[in-house]
Each structure stands twice: as structure tokens, then as C-alpha cells.
C-alpha atoms as a PDB file:
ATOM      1  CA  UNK A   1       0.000   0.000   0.000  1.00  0.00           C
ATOM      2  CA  UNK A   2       2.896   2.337   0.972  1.00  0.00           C
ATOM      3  CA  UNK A   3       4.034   1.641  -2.967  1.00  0.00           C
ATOM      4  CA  UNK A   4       0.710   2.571  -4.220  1.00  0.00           C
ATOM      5  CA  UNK A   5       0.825   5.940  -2.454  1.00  0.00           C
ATOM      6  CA  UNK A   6       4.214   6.846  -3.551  1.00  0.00           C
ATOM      7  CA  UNK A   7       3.125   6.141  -7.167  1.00  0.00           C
ATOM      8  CA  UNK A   8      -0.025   7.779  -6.575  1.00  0.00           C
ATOM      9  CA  UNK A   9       2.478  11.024  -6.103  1.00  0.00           C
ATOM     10  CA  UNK A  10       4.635  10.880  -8.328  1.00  0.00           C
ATOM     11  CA  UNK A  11       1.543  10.273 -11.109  1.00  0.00           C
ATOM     12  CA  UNK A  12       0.366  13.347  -9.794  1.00  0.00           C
ATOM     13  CA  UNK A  13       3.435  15.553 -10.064  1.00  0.00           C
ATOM     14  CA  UNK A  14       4.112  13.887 -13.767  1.00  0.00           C
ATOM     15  CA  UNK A  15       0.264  15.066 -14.801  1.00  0.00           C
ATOM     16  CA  UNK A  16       1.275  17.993 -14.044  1.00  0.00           C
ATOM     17  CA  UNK A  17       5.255  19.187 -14.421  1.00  0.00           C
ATOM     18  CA  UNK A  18       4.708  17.223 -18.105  1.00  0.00           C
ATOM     19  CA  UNK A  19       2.143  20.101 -19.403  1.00  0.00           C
ATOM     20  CA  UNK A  20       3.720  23.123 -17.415  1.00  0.00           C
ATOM     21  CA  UNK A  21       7.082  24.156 -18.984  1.00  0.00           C
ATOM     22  CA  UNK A  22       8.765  23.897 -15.564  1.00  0.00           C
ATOM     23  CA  UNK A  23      10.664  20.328 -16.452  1.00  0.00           C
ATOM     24  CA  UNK A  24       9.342  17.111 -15.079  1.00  0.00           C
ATOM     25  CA  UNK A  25      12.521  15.254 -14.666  1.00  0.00           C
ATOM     26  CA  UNK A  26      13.782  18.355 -12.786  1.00  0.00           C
ATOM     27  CA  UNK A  27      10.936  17.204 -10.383  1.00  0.00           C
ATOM     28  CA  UNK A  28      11.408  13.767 -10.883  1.00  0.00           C
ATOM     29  CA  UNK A  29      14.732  13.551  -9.831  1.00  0.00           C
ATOM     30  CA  UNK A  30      14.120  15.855  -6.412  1.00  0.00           C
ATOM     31  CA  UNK A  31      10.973  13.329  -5.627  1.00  0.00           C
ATOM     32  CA  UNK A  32      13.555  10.067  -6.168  1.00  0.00           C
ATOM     33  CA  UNK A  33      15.591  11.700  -3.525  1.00  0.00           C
ATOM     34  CA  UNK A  34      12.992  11.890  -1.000  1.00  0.00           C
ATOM     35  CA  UNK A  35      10.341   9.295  -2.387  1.00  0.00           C
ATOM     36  CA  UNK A  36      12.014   5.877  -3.601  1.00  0.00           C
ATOM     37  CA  UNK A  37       9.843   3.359  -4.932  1.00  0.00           C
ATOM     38  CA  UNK A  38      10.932   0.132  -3.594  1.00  0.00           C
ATOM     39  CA  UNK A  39      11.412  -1.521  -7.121  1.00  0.00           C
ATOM     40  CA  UNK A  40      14.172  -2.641  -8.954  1.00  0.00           C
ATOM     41  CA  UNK A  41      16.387   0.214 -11.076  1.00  0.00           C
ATOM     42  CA  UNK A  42      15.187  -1.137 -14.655  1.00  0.00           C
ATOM     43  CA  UNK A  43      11.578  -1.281 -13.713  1.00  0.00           C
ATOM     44  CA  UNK A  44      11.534   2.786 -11.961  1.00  0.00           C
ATOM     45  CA  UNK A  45      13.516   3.940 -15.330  1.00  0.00           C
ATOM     46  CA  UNK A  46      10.550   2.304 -17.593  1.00  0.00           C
ATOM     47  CA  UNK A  47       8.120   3.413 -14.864  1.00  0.00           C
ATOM     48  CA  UNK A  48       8.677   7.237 -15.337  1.00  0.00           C
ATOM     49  CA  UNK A  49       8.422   6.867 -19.257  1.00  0.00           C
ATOM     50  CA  UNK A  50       5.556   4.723 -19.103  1.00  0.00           C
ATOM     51  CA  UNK A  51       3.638   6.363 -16.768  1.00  0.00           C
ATOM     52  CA  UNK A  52       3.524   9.493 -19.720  1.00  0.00           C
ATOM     53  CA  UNK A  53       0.920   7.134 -21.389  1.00  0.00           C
ATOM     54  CA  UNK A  54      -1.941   8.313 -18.862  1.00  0.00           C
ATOM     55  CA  UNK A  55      -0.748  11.823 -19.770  1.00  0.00           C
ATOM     56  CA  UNK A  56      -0.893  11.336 -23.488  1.00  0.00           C
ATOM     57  CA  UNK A  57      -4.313   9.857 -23.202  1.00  0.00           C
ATOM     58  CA  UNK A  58      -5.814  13.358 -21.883  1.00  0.00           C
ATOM     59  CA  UNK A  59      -4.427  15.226 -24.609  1.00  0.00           C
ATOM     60  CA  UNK A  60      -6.524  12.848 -26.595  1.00  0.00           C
ATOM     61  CA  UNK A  61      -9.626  12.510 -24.647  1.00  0.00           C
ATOM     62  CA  UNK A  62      -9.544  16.384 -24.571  1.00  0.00           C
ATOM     63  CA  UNK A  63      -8.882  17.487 -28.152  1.00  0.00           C
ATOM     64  CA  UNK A  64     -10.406  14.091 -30.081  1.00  0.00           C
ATOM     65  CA  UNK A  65     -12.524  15.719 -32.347  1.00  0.00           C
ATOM     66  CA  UNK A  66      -9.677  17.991 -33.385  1.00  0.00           C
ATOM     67  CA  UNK A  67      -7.560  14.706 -33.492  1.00  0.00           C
ATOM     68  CA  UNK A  68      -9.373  11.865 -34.705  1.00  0.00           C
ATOM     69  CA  UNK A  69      -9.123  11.883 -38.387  1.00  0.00           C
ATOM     70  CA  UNK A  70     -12.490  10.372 -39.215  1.00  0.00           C
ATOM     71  CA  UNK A  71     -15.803  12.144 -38.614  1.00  0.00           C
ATOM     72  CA  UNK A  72     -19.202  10.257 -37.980  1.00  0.00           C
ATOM     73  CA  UNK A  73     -22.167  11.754 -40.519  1.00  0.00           C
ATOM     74  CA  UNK A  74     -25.671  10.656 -39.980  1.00  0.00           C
ATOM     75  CA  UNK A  75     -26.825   8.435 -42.966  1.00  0.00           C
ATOM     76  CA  UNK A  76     -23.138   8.478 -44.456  1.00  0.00           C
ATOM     77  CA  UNK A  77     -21.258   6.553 -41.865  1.00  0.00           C
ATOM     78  CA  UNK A  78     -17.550   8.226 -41.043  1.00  0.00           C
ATOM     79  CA  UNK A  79     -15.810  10.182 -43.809  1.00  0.00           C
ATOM     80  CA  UNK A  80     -12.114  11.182 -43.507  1.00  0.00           C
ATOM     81  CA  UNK A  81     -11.833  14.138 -41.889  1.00  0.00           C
ATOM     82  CA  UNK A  82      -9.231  16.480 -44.288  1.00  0.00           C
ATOM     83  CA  UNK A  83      -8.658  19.175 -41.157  1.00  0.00           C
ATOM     84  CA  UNK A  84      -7.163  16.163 -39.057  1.00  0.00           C
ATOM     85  CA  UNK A  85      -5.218  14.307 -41.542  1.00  0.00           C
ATOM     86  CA  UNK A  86      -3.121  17.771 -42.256  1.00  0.00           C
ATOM     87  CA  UNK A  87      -3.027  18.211 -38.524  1.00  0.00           C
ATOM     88  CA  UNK A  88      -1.348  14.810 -38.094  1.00  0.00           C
ATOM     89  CA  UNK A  89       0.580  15.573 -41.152  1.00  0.00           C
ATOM     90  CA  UNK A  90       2.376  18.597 -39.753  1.00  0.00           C
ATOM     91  CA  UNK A  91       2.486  16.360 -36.082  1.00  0.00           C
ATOM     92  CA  UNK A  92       4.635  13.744 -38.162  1.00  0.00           C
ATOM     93  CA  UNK A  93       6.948  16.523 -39.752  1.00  0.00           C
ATOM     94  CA  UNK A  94       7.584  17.845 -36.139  1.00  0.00           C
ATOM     95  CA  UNK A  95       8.547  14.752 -34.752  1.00  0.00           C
ATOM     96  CA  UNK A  96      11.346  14.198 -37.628  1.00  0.00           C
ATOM     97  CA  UNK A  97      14.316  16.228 -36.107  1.00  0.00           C
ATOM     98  CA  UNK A  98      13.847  14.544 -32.793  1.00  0.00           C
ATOM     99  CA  UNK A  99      12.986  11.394 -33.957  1.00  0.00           C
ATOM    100  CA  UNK A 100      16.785  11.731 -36.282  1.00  0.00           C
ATOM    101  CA  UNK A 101      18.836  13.219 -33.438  1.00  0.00           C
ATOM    102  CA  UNK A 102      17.325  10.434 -30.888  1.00  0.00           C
ATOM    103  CA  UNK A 103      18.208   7.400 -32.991  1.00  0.00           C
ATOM    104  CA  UNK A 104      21.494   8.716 -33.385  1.00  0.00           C
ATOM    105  CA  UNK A 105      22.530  10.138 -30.203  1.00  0.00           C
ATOM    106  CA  UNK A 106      20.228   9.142 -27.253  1.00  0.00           C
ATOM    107  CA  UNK A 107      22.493   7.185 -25.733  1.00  0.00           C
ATOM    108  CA  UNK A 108      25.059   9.757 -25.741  1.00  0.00           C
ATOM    109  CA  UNK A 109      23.156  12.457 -25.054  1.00  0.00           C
ATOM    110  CA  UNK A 110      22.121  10.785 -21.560  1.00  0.00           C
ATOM    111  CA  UNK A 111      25.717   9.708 -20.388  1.00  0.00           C
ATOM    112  CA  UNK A 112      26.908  13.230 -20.767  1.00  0.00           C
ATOM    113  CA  UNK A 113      23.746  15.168 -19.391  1.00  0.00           C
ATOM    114  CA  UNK A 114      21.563  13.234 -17.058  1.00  0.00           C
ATOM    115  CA  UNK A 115      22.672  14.901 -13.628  1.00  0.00           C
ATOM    116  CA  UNK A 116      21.566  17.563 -11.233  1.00  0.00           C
ATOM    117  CA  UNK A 117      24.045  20.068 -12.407  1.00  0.00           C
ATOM    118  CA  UNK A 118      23.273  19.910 -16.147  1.00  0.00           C
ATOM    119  CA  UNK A 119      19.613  19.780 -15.048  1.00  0.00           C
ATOM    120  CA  UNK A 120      19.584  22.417 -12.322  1.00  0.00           C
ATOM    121  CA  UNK A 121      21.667  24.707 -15.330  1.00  0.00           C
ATOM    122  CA  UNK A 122      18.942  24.177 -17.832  1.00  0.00           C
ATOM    123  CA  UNK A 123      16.234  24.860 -15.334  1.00  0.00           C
ATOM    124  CA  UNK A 124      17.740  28.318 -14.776  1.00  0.00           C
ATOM    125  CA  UNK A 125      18.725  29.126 -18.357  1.00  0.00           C
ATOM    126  CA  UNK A 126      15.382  28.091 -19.957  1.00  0.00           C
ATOM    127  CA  UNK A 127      14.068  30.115 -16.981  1.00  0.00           C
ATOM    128  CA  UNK A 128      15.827  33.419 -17.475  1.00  0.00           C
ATOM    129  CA  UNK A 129      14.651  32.900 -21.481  1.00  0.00           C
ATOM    130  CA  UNK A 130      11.188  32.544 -20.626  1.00  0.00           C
ATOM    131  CA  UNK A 131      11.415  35.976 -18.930  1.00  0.00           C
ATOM    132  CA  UNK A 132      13.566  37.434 -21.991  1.00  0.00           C
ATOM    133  CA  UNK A 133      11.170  35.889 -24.990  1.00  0.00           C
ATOM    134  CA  UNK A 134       7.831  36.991 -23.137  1.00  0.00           C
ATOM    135  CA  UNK A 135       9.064  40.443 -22.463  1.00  0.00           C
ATOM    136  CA  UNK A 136      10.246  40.867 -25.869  1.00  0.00           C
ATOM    137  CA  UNK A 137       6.831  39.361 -27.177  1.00  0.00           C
ATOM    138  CA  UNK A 138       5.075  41.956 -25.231  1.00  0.00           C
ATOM    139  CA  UNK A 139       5.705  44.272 -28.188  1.00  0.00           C
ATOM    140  CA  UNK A 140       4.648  41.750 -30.639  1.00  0.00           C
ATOM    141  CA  UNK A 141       1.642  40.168 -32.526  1.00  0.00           C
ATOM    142  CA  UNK A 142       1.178  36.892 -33.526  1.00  0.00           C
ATOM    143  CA  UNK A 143       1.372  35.742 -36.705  1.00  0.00           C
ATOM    144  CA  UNK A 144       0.030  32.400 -35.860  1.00  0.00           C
ATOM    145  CA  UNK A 145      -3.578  32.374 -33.743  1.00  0.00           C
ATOM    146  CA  UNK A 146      -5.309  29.106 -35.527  1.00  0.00           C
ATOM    147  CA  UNK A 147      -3.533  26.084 -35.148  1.00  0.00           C
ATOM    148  CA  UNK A 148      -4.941  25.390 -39.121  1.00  0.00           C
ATOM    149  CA  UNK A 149      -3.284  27.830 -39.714  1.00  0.00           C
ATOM    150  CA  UNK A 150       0.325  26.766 -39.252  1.00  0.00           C
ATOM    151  CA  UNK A 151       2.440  26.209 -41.996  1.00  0.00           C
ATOM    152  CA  UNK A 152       4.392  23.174 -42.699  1.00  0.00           C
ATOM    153  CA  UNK A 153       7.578  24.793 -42.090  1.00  0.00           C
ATOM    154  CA  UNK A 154       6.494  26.251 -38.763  1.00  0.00           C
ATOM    155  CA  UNK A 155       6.081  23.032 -37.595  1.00  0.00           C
ATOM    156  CA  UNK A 156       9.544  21.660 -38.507  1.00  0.00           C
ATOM    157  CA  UNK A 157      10.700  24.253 -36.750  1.00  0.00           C
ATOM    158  CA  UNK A 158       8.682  23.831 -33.375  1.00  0.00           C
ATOM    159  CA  UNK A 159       9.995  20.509 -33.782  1.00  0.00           C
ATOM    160  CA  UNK A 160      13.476  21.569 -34.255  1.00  0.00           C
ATOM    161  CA  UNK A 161      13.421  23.601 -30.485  1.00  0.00           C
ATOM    162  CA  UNK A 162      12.067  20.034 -29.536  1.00  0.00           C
ATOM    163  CA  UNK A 163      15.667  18.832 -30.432  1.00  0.00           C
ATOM    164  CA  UNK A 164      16.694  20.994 -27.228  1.00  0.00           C
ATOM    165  CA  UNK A 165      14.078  19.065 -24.697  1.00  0.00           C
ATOM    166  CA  UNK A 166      16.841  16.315 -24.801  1.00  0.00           C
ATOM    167  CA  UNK A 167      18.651  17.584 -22.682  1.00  0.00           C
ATOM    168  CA  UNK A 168      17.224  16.908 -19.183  1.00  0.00           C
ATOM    169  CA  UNK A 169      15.614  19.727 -17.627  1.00  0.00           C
ATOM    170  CA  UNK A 170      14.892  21.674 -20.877  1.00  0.00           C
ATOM    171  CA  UNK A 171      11.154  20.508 -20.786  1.00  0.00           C
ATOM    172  CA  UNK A 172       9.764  19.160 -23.665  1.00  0.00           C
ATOM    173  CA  UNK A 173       6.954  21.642 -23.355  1.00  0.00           C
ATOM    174  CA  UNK A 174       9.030  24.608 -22.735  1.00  0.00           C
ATOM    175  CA  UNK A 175      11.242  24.226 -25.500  1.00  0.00           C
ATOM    176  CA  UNK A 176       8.220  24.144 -28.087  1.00  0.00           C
ATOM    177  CA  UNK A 177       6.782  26.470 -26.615  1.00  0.00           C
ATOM    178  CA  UNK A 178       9.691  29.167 -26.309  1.00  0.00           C
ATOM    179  CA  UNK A 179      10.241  28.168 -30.253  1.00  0.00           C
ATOM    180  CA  UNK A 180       6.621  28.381 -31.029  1.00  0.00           C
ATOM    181  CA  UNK A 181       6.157  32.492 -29.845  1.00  0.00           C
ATOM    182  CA  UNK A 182       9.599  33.043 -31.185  1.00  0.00           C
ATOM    183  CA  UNK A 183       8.701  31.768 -34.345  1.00  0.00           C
ATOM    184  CA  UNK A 184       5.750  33.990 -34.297  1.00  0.00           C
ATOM    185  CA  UNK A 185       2.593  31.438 -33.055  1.00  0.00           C
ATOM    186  CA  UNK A 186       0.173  33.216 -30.145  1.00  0.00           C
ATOM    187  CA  UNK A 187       0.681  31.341 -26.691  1.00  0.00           C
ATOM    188  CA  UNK A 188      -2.150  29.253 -27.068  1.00  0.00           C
ATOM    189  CA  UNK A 189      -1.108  27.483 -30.149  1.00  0.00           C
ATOM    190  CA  UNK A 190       2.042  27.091 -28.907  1.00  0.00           C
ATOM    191  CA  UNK A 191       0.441  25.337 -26.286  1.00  0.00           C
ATOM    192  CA  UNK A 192      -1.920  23.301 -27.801  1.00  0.00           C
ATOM    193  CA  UNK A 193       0.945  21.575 -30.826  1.00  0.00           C
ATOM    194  CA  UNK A 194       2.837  20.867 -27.824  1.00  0.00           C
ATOM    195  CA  UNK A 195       0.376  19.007 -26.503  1.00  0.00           C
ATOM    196  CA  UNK A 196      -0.564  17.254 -29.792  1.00  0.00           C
ATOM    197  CA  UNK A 197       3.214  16.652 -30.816  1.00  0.00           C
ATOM    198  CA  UNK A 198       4.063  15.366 -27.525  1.00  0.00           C
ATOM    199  CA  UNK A 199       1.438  11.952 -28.794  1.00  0.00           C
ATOM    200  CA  UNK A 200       3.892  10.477 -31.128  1.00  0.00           C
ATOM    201  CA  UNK A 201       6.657  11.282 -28.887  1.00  0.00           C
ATOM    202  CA  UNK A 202       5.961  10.027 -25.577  1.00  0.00           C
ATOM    203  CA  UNK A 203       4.155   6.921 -27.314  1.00  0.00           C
ATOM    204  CA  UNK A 204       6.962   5.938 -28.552  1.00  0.00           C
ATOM    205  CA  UNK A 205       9.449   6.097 -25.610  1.00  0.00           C
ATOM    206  CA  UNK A 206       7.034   4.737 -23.724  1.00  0.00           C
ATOM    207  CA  UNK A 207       6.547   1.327 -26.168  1.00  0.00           C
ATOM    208  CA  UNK A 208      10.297   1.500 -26.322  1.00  0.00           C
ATOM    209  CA  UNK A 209      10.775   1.398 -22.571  1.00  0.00           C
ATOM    210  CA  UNK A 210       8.231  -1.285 -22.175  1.00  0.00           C
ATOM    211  CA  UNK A 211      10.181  -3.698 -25.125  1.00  0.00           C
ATOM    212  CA  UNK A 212      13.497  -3.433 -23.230  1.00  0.00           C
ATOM    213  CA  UNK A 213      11.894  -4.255 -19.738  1.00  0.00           C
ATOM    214  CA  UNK A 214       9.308  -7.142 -21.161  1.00  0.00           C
ATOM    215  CA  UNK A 215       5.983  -8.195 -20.180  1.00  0.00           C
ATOM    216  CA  UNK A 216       7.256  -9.846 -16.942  1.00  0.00           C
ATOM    217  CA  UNK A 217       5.637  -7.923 -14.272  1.00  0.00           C
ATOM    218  CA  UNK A 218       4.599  -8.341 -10.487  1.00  0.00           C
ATOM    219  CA  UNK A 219       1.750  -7.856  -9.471  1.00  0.00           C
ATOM    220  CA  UNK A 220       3.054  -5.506  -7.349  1.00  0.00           C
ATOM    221  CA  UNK A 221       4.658  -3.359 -10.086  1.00  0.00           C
ATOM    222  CA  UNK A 222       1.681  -4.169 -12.644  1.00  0.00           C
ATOM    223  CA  UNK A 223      -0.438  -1.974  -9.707  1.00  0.00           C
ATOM    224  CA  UNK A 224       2.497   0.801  -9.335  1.00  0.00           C
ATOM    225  CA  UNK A 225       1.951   1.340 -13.394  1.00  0.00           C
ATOM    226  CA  UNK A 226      -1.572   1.175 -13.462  1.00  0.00           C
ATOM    227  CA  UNK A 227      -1.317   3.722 -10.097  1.00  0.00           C
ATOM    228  CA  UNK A 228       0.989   6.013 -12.244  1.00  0.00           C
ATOM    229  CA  UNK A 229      -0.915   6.025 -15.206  1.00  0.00           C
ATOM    230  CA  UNK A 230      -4.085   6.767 -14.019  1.00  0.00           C
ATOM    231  CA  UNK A 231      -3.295   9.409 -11.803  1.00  0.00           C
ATOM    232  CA  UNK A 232      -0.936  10.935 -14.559  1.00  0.00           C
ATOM    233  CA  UNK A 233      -4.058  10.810 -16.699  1.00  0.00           C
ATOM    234  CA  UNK A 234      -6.335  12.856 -14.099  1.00  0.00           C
ATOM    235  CA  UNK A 235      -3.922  15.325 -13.434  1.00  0.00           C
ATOM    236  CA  UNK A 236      -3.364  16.024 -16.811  1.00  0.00           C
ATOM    237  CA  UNK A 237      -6.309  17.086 -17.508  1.00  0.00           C
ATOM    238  CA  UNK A 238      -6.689  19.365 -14.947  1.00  0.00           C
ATOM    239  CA  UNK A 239      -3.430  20.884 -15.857  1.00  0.00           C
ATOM    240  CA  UNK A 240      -3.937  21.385 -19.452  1.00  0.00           C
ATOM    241  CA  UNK A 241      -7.167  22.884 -18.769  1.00  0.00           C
ATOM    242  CA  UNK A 242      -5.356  25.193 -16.160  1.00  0.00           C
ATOM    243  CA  UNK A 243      -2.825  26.097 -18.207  1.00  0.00           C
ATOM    244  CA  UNK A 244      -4.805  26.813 -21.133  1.00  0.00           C
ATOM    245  CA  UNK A 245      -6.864  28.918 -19.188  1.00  0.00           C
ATOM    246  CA  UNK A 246      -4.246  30.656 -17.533  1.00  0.00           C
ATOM    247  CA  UNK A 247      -2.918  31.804 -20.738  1.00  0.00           C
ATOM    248  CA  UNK A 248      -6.060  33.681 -22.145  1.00  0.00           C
ATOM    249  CA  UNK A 249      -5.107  36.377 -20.183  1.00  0.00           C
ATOM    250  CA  UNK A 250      -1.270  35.999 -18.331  1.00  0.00           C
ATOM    251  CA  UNK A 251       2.202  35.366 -19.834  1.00  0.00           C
ATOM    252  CA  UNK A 252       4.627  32.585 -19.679  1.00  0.00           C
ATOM    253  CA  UNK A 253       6.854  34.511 -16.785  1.00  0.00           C
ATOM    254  CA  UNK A 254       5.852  33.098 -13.727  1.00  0.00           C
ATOM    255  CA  UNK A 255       6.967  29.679 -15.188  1.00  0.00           C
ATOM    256  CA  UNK A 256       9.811  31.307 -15.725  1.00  0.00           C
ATOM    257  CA  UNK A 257      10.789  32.679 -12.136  1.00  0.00           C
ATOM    258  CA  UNK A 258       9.260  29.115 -10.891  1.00  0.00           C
ATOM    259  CA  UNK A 259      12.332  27.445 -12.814  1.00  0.00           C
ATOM    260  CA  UNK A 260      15.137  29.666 -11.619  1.00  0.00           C
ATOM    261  CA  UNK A 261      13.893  29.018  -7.889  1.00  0.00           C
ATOM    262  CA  UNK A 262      13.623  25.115  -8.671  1.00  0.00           C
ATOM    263  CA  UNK A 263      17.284  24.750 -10.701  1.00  0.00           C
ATOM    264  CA  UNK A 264      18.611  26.951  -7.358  1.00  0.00           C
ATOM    265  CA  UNK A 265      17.145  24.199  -4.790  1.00  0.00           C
ATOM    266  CA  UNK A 266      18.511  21.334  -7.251  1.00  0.00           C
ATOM    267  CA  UNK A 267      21.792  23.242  -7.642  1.00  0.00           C
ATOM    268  CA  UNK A 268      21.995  23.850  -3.263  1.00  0.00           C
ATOM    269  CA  UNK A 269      20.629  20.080  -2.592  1.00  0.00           C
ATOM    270  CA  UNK A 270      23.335  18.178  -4.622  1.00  0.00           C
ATOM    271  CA  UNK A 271      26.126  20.348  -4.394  1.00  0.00           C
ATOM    272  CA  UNK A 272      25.793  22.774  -1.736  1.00  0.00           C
ATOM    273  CA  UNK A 273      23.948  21.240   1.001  1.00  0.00           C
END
């Protein structure tokens, strides 16, 4: 039961630190300080991918008739649905530069970066741009305010700043959508192909992580998953739907500051303190 709890937190803070641009394995590595699962080291590093499933499957529950590429028509059956097949289209080009740079150099890319410091630095950095972009966007309209409206090359190049999220502590989310604004989309559909790009993404790491580890779980860690997953899922949805409320009528800053002061405690806990 104890286990069940713990994952029941840490599905929480993933449904949420996966959706705000504040990092999630910033987070996760400050809650496996204080909040170790008892499992084995293979299954808690397929556990934190995995348990991204429950978060993908709000993005979908909330945005399926933007997403699901056949529509139902009374008397006619379902027809294809032209909006949502380009939608996926430009999904698929935005996943390409991550998709190349990750077959090539994941690996890599982990061994060298994958500790506090290199986390805790990114936190701040990203943080301090946050501030920079949003003030300088202040002066700025959108070119961008319908996600139809986004061009094939935008999205390449949303995906491109995805390239960054790599690195741990970027955040996935924050790196699209510092790219998006910069690149001239308005915050909300910045937002809202992050969310939709982060489907064939996370799906994939997630199958991935479950092929390495195999099918062979306890029933123990089968109810950790599930735990993770579900709450993930429920917490999603209330984030997205906070944070795309939030950003009707407030800017990206706050995330921002709330990175600096989070890279600061991971810089102090692992090397100061």
C-alpha cells in the first residue's frame, strides 16, 4: 500500500510538471531523492516513461474531435476528416528532427547530461529565457492564432526547439513552446501543438521502454503502473485545462521565475547542502 501511495504522487506531479514548462525530470529527480519506490532500477527507469501514457491519453480525450481523423455523418457513416489528416501531417513533420537526433545520439546524449548540475543549469537558463522571450513578445503580434493555420515549415521548426528538450531539464513543453512564440505562433497554439506533438513522442518512448523491460511484471509493479498512469491521466487534464486557461489572459513569466527558484534548490541540494 505504501508503494501505491508513492506512485499515486509521483503520477500526480508527472500530470502535471509534463504540461507546465517547468521540467518534469527536474521534479522527478528531487521526488527520487525523497520518495524511492521500492522496485528494482530497470523497472523505476521504464516506470517514469511509461507512466507518460496516462498523460498522453488526456491530450486525446480532450482534443479528439480535433484529433481523430475520421468524422461520424448521420446516414453516411464516417468520412475522412481532411482538417485532421493535415493536422497529423504537420504532427509527423515535427517529430522528424527529434525522432533523427534520438536514434542517433540518445544514448550519448544521456551519459553526458543526465545529472543535477546539467539539469539544475537548464532549469535556470530556460528560466531566465522565458522571462527574456515573453518580455520581448510583449511588443509583438502573432502571426500564428489558428492552429490550421500553421504552416508546414512552422512546424519543422517547433519541432526543431524540440531537439533541445533532450537535454534533461529543458522541458519538452518549454522548449516548443519558447520556439513556437519566437517563431511567431500566439501562446495558445504554442500550447496546444505541444500538446498534440508530444502523442507520437511520448508513445513511442514509452513502447520503447516497455520492449526493453518485457511483459514480466509483479503484481506488485503491474499496480504501481496502473497507479501512475491513471493518476498521470487525471492530473493532466486538470493541468492542461489550467494552463490553457491561464494563458487567455497571463504570460509565460511566472513559469519562468518558478524554474530559476527550482534549478537553485537542485543546484543547493546536490552540491551545496
Amino acid at each position: 500500500m505504501i508503494e501505491i501511495i508513492k506512485a499515486l504522487i509521483i503520477g500526480i506531479v508527472e500530470g502535471i510538471t509534463e504540461w507546465l514548462p517547468i521540467s518534469s525530470t527536474g521534479h522527478m529527480i528531487l521526488i527520487d531523492e525523497f520518495l524511492k519506490l521500492d522496485v528494482s532500477d530497470n523497472f523505476m527507469e521504464m516506470f517514469l516513461v511509461v507512466i507518460q501514457l496516462g498523460a498522453i491519453l488526456a491530450v486525446v480525450l480532450l482534443y479528439w474531435n480535433k484529433l481523430f481523423p475520421f468524422k461520424r455523418h448521420r446516414g453516411r457513416g464516417f468520412e475522412a476528416d481532411k482538417d485532421a489528416f493535415i493536422l497529423w501531417s504537420k504532427i509527423v513533420v515535427a517529430t522528424i528532427p527529434a525522432m533523427i537526433i534520438g536514434l542517433l545520439f540518445e544514448e550519448q546524449i544521456d551519459a553526458l547530461f543526465f545529472n543535477p548540475l546539467t539539469v539544475a543549469s537548464t532549469l535556470i537558463i530556460y528560466g531566465i529565457l522565458f522571462i527574456i522571450v515573453e518580455r520581448h513578445n510583449h511588443k509583438r503580434r502573432p502571426t500564428t492564432t489558428d492552429i490550421r493555420d500553421l504552416s508546414f515549415l512552422t512546424t519543422f521548426l517547433i519541432g526543431c526547439f524540440q531537439v533541445l528538450a533532450m537535454i534533461p531539464g529543458t522541458s519538452r513543453s518549454g522548449a516548443t513552446i519558447i520556439g513556437g512564440i519566437l517563431i511567431g505562433t500566439s501562446r495558445t497554439v504554442a500550447a496546444e501543438f505541444t500538446f498534440f506533438l508530444a502523442i507520437p513522442v511520448m508513445a513511442g518512448a514509452s513502447l520503447l521502454k516497455v520492449l526493453h523491460f518485457g511483459f514480466d511484471f509483479t503484481g506488485t509493479e503491474l499496480a504501481i503502473l496502473i497507479t501512475g498512469m491513471a493518476t498521470a491521466f487525471l492530473t493532466s487534464i486538470v493541468a492542461i485545462k489550467f494552463l490553457l486557461g491561464y494563458i487567455k489572459n497571463h504570460d509565460f513569466e511566472v513559469f519562468g521565475v518558478y524554474r530559476i527558484v527550482l534549478g537553485v534548490i537542485v543546484l543547493g541540494y546536490f552540491f551545496l547542502l
